[in-house]
PDB file of N, CA and C in Angstrom:
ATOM      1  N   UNK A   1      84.877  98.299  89.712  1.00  0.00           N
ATOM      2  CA  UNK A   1      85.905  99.103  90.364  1.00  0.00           C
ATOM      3  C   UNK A   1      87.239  98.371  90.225  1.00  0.00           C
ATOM      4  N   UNK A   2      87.979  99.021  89.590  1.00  0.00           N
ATOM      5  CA  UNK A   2      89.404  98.605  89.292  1.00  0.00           C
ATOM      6  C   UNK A   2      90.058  98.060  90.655  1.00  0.00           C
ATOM      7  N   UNK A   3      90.585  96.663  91.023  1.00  0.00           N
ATOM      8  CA  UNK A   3      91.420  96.587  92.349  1.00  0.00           C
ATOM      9  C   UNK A   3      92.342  97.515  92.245  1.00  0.00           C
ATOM     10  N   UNK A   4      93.232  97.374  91.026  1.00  0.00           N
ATOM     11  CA  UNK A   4      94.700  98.478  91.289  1.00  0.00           C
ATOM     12  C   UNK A   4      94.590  99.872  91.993  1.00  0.00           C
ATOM     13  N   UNK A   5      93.277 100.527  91.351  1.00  0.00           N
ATOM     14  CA  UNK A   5      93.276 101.765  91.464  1.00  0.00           C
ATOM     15  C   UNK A   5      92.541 101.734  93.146  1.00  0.00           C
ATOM     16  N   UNK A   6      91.695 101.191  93.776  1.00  0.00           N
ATOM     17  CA  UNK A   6      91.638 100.760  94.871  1.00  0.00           C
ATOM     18  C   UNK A   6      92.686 101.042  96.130  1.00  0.00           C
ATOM     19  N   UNK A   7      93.616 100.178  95.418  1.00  0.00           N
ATOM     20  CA  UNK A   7      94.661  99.761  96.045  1.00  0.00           C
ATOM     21  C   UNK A   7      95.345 100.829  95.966  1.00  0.00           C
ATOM     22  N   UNK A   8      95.608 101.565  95.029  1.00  0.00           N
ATOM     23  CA  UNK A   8      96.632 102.691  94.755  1.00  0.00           C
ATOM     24  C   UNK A   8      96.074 103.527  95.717  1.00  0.00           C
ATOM     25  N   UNK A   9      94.729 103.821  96.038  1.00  0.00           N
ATOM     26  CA  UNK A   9      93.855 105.007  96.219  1.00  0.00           C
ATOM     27  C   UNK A   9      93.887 104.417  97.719  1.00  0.00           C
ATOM     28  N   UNK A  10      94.005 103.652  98.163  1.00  0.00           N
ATOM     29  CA  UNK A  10      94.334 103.024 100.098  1.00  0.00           C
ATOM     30  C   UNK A  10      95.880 103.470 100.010  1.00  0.00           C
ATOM     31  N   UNK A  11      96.669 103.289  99.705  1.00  0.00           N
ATOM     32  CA  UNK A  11      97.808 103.251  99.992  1.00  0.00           C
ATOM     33  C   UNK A  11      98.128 104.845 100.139  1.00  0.00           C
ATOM     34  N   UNK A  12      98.049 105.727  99.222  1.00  0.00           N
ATOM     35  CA  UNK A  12      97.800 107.188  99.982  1.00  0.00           C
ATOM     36  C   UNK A  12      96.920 107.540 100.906  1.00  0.00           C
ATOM     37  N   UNK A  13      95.533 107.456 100.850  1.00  0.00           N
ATOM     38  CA  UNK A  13      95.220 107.150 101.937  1.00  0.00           C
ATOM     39  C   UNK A  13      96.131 106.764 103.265  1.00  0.00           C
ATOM     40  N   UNK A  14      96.604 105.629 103.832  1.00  0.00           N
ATOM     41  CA  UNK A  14      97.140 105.058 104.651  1.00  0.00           C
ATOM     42  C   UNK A  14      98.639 105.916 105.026  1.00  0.00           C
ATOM     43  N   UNK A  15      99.058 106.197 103.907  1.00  0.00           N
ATOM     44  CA  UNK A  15     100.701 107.034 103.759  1.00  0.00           C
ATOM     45  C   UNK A  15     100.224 108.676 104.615  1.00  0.00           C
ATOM     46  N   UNK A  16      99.223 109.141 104.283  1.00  0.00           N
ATOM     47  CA  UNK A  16      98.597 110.260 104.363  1.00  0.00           C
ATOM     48  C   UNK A  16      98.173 110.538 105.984  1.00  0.00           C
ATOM     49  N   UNK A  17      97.552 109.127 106.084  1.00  0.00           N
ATOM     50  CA  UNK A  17      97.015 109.147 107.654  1.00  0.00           C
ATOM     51  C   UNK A  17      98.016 108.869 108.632  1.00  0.00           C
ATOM     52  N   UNK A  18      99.408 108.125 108.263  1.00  0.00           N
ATOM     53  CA  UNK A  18     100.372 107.345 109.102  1.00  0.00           C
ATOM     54  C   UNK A  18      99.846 106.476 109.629  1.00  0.00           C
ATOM     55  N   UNK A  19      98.373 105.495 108.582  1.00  0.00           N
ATOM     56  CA  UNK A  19      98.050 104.360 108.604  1.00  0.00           C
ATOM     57  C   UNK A  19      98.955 103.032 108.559  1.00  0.00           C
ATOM     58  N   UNK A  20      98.600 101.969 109.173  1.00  0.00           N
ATOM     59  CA  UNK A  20      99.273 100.983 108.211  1.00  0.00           C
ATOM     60  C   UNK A  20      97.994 100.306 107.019  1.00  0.00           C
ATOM     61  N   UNK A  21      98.411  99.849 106.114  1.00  0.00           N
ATOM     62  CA  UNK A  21      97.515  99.810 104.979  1.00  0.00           C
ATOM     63  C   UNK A  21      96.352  98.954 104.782  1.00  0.00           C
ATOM     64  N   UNK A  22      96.838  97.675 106.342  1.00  0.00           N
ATOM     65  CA  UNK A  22      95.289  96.844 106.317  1.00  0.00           C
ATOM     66  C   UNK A  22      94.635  97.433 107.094  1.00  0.00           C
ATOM     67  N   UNK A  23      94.555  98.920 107.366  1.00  0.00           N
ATOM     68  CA  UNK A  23      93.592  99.611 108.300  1.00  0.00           C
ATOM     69  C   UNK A  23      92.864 100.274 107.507  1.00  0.00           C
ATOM     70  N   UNK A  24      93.175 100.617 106.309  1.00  0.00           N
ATOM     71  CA  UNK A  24      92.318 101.467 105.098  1.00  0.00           C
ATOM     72  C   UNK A  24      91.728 100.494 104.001  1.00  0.00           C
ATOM     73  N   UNK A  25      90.104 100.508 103.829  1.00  0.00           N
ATOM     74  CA  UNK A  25      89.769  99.963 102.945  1.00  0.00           C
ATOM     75  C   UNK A  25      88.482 101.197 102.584  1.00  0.00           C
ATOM     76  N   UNK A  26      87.918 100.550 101.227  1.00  0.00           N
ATOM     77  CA  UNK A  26      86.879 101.027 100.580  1.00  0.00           C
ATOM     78  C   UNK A  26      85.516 102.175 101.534  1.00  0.00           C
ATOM     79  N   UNK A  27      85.272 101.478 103.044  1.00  0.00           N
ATOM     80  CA  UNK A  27      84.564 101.846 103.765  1.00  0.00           C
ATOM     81  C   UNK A  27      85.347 103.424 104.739  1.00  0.00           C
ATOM     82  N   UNK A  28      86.541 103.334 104.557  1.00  0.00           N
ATOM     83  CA  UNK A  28      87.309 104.575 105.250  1.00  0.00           C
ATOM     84  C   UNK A  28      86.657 105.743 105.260  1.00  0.00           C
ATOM     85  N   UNK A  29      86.453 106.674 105.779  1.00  0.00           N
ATOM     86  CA  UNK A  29      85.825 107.604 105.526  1.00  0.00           C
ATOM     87  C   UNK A  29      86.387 109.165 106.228  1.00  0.00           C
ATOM     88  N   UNK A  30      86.177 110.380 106.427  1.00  0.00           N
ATOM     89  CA  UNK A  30      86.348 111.076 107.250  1.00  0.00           C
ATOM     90  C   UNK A  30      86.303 111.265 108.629  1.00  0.00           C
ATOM     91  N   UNK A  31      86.803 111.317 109.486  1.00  0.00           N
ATOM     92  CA  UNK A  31      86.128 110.586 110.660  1.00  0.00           C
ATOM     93  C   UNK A  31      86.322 109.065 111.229  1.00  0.00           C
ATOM     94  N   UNK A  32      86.631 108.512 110.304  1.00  0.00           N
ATOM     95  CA  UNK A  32      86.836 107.176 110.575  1.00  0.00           C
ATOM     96  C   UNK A  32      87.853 106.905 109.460  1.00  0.00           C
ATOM     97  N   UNK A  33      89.247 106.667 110.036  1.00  0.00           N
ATOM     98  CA  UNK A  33      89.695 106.886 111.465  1.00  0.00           C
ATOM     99  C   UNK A  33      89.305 108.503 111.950  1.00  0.00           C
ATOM    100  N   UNK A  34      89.914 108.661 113.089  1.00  0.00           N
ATOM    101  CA  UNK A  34      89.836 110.001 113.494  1.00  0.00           C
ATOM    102  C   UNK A  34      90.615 110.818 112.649  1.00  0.00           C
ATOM    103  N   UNK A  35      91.999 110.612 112.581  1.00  0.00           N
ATOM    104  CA  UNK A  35      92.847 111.092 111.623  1.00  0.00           C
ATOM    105  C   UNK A  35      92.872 112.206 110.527  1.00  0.00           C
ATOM    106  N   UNK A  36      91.407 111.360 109.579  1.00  0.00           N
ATOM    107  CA  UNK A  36      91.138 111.875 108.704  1.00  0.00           C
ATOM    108  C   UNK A  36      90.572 112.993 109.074  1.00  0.00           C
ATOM    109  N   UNK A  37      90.611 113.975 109.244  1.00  0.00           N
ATOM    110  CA  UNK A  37      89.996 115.702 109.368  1.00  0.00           C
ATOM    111  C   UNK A  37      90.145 116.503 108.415  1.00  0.00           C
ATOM    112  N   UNK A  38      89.765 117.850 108.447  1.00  0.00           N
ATOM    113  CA  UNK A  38      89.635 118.459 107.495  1.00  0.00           C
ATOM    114  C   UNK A  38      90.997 118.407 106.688  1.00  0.00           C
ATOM    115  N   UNK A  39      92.200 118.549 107.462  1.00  0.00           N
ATOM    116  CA  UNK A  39      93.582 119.203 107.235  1.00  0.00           C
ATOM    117  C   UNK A  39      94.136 118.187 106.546  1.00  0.00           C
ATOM    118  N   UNK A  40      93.931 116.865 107.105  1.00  0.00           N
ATOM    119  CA  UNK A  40      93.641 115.307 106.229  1.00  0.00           C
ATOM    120  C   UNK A  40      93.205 114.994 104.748  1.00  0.00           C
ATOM    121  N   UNK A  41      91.930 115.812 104.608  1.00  0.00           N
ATOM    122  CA  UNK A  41      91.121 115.540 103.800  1.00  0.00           C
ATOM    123  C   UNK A  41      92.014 116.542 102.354  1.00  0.00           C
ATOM    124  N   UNK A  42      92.944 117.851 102.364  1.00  0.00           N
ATOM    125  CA  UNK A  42      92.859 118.152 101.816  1.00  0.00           C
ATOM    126  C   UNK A  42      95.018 117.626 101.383  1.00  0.00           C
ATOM    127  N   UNK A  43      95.489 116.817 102.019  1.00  0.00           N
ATOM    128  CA  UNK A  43      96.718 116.232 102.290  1.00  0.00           C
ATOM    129  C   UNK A  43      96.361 114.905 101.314  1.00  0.00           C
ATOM    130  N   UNK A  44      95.715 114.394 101.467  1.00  0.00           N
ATOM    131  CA  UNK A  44      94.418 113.397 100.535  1.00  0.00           C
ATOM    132  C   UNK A  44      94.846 113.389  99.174  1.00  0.00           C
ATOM    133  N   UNK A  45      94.200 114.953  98.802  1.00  0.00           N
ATOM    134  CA  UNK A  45      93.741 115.548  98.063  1.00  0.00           C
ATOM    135  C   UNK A  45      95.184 115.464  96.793  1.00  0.00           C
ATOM    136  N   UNK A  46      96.111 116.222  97.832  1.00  0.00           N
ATOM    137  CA  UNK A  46      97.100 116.777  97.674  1.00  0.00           C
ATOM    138  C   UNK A  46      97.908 115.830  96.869  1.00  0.00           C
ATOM    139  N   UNK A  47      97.956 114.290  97.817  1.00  0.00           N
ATOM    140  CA  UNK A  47      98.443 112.988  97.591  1.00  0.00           C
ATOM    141  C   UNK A  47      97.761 112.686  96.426  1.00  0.00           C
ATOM    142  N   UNK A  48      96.857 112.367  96.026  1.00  0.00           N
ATOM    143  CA  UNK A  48      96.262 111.906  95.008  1.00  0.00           C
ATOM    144  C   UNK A  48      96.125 112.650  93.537  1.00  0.00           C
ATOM    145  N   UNK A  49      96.564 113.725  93.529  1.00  0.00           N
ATOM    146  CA  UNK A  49      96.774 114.523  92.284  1.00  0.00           C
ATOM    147  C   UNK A  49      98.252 113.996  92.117  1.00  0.00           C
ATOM    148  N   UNK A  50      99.320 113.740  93.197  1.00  0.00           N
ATOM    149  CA  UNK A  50     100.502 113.537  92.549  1.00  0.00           C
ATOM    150  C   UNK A  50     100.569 112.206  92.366  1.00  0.00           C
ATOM    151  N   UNK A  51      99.894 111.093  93.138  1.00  0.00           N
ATOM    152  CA  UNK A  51      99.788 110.050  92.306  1.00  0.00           C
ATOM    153  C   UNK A  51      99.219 109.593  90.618  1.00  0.00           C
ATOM    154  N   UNK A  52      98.234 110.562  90.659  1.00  0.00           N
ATOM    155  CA  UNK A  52      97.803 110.011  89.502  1.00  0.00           C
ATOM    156  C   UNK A  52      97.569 110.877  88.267  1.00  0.00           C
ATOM    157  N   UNK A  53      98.544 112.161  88.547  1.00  0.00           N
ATOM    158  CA  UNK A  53      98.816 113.279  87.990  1.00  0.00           C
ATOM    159  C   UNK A  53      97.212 114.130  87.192  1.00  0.00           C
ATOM    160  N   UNK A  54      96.321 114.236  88.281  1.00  0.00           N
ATOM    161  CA  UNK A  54      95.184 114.934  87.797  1.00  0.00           C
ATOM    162  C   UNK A  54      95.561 116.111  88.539  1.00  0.00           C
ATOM    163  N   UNK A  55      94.035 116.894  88.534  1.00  0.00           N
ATOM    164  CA  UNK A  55      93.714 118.144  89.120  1.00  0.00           C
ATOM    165  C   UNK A  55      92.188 117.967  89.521  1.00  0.00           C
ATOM    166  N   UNK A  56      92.001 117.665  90.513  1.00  0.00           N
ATOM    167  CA  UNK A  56      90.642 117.522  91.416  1.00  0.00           C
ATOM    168  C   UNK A  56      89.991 119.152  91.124  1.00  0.00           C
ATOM    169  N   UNK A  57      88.574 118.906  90.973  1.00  0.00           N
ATOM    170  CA  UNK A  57      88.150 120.627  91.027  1.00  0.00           C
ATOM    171  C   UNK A  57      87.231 120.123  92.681  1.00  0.00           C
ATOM    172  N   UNK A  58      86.515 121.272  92.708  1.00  0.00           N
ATOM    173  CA  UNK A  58      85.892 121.166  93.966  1.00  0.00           C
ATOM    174  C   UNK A  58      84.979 120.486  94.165  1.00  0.00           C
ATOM    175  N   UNK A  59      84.004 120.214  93.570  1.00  0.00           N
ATOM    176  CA  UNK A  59      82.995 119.524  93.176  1.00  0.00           C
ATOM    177  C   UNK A  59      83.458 117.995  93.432  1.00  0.00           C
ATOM    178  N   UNK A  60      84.486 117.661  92.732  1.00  0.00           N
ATOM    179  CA  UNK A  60      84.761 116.470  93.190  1.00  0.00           C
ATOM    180  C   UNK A  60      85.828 116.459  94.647  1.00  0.00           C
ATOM    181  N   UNK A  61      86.492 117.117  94.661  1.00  0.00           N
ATOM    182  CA  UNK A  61      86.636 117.206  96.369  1.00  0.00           C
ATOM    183  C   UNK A  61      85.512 116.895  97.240  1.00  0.00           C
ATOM    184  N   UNK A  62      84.606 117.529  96.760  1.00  0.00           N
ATOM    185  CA  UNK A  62      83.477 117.330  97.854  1.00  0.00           C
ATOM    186  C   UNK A  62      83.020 116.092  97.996  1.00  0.00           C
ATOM    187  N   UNK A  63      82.906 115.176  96.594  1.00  0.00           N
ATOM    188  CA  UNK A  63      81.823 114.130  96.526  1.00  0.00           C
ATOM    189  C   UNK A  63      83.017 113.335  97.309  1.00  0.00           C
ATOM    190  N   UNK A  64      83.963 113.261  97.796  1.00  0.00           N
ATOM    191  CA  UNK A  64      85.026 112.090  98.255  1.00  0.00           C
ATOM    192  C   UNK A  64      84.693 111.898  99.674  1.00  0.00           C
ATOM    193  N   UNK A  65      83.700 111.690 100.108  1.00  0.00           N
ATOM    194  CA  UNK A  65      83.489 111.067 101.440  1.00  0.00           C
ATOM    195  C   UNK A  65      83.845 109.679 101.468  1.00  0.00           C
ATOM    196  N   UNK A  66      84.172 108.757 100.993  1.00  0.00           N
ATOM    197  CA  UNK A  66      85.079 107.544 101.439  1.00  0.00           C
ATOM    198  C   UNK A  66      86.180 107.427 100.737  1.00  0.00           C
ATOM    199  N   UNK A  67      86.957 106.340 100.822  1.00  0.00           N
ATOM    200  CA  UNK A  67      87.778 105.592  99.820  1.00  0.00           C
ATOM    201  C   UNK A  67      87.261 105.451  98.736  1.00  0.00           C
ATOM    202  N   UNK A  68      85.955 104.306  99.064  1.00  0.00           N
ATOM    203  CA  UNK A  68      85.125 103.820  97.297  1.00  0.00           C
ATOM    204  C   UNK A  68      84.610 104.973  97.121  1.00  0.00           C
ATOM    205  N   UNK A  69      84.247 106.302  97.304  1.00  0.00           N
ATOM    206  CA  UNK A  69      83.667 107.862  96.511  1.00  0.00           C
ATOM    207  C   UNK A  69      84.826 108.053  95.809  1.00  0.00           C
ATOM    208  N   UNK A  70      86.487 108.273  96.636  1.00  0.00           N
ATOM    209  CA  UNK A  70      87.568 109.054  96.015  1.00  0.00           C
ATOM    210  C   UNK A  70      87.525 107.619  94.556  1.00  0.00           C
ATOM    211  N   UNK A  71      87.431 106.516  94.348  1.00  0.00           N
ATOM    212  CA  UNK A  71      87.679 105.627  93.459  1.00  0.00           C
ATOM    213  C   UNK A  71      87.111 105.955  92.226  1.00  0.00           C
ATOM    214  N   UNK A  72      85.872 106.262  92.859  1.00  0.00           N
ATOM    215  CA  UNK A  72      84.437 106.388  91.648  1.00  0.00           C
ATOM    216  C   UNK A  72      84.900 107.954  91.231  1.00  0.00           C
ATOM    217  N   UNK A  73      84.808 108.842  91.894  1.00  0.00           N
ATOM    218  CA  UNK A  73      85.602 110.296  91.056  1.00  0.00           C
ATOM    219  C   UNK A  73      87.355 110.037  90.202  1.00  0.00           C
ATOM    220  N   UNK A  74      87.815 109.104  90.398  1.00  0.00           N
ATOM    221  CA  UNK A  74      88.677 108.597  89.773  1.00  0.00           C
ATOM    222  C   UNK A  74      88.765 107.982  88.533  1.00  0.00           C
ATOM    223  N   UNK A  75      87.802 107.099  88.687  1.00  0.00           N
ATOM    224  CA  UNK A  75      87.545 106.350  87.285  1.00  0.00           C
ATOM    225  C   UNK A  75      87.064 106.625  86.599  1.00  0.00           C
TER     226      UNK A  75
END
């Protein structure tokens, strides 16, 4: 697992939640924090296509139950 992309992939995360960024790691999940909710999950989503200029289909929306899931549908 790439650190950068990690790192890239916490930092929206964290921007997303109005985290600060040593509160988001690999283990983050929905739910934890609370934050993350549905409306979260798809703000996420949202964030991470313009970071890394993809197009998520649903399928992989779905599989993103943590940080390290959104990494691994990344790489």
């Amino acid at each position: 697992m790439s650190e950068d992309l990690l790192q890239r992939v916490c930092r929206v995360v964290a921007e997303t939640l109005n985290l600060p960024p040593a509160q988001v790691n690999g283990q983050t999940s929905p739910g934890n924090p609370e934050q993350w909710d549905s409306f979260a999950q798809l703000s996420i989503v949202l964030g991470l296509e313009q970071e890394f200029g993809v197009s998520l289909s649903p399928e992989q929306v779905e599989a993103m139950t943590s940080v390290d899931a959104i990494v691994r549908e990344l790489s």
